[in-house]
C-alpha atoms as a PDB file:
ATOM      1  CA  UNK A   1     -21.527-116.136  40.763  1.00  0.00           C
ATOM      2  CA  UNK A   2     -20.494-113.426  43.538  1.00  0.00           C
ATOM      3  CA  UNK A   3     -22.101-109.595  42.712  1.00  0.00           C
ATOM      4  CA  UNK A   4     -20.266-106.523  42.509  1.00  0.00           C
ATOM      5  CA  UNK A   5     -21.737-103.895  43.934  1.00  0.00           C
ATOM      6  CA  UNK A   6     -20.282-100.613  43.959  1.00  0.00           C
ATOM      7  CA  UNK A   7     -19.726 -98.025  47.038  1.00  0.00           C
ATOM      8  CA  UNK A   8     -17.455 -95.187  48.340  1.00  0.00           C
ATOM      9  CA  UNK A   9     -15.552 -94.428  51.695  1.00  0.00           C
ATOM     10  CA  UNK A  10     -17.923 -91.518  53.668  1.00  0.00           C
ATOM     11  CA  UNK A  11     -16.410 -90.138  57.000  1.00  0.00           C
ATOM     12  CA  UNK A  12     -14.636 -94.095  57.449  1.00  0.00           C
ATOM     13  CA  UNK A  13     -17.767 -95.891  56.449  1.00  0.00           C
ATOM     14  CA  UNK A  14     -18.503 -97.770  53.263  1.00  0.00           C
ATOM     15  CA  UNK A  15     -21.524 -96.882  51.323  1.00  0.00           C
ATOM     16  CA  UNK A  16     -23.257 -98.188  48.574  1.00  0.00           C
ATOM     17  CA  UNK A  17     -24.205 -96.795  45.944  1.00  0.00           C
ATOM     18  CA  UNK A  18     -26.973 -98.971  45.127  1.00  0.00           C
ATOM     19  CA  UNK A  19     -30.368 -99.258  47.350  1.00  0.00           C
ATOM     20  CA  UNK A  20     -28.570-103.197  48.354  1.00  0.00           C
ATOM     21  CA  UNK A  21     -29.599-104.353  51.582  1.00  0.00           C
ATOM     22  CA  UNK A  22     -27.309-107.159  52.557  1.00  0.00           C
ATOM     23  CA  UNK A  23     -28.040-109.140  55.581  1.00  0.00           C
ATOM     24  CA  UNK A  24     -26.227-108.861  59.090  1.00  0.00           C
ATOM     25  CA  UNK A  25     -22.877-110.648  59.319  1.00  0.00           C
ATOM     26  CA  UNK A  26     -22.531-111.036  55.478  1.00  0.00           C
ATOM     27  CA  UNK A  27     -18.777-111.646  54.219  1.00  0.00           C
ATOM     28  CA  UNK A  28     -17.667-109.177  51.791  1.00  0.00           C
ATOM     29  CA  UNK A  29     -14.672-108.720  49.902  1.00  0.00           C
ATOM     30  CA  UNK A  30     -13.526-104.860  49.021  1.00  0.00           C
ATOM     31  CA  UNK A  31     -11.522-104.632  45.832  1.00  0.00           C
ATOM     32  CA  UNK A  32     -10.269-100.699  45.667  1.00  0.00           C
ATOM     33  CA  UNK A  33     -10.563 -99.659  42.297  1.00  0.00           C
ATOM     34  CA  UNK A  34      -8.206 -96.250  42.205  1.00  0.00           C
ATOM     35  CA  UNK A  35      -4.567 -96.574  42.296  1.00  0.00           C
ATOM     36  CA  UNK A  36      -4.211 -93.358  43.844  1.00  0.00           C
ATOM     37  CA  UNK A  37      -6.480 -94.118  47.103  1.00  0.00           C
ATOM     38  CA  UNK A  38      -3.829 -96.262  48.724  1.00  0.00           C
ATOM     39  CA  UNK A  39      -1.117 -94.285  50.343  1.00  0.00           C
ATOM     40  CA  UNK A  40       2.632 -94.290  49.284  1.00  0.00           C
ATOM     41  CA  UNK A  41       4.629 -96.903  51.492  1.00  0.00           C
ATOM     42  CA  UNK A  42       7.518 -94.797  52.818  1.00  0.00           C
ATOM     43  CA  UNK A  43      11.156 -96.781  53.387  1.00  0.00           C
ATOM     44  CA  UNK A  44      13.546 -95.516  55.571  1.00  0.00           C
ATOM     45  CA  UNK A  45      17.196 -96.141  55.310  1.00  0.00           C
ATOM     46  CA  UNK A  46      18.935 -97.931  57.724  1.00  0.00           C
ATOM     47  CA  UNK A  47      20.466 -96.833  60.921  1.00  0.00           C
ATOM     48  CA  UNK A  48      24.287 -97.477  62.069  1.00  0.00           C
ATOM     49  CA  UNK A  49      24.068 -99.407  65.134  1.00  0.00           C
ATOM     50  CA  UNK A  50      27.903 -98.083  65.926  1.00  0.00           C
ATOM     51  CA  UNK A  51      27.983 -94.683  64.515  1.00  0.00           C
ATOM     52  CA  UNK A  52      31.742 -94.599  64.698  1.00  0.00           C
ATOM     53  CA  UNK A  53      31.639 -97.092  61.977  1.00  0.00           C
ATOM     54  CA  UNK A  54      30.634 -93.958  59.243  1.00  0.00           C
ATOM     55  CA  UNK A  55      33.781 -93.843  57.871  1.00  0.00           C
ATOM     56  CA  UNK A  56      33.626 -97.809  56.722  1.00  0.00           C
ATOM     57  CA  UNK A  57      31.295 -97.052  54.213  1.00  0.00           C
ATOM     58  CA  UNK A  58      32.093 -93.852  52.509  1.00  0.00           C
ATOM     59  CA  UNK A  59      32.289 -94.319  49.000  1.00  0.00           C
ATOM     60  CA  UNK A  60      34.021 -91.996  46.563  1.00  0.00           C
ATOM     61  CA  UNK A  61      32.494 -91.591  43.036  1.00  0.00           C
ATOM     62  CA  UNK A  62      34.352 -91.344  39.928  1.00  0.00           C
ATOM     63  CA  UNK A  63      33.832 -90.723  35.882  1.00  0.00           C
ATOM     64  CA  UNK A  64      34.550 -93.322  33.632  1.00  0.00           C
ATOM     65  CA  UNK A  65      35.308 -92.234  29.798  1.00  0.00           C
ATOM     66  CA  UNK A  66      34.189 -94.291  27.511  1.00  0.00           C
ATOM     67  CA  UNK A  67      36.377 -92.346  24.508  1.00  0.00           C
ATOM     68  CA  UNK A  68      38.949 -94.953  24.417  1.00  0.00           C
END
């Protein structure tokens, strides 16, 4: 059975919280626990290679009733 052993992030280091000494070249696995520590992944839209081509995708937009 593996341990968990808790820590933080301090200036780019990881720290533990417990007094854990762990020997040199020890393989560790870091599981982050908060949702909110990962940053948002941010999609950009794609690019036109040709420009010109703008007009080939305008769409127009238009109501549909459903009264009928």
């Amino acid at each position: 059975m593996n341990p968990t052993i808790e820590g933080v992030i301090e200036n780019g280091q990881i720290r533990l919280l417990d007094n854990v000494q762990l020997p040199e070249n020890t393989r560790v696995y870091i599981v982050v626990a908060e949702d909110a520590a990962l940053q948002p992944v941010h999609m950009r839209s794609p690019r036109l290679a040709n420009p010109e081509q703008v007009d080939d995708f305008l769409k127009q937009v238009s109501k549909v009733s459903t009264d009928d």
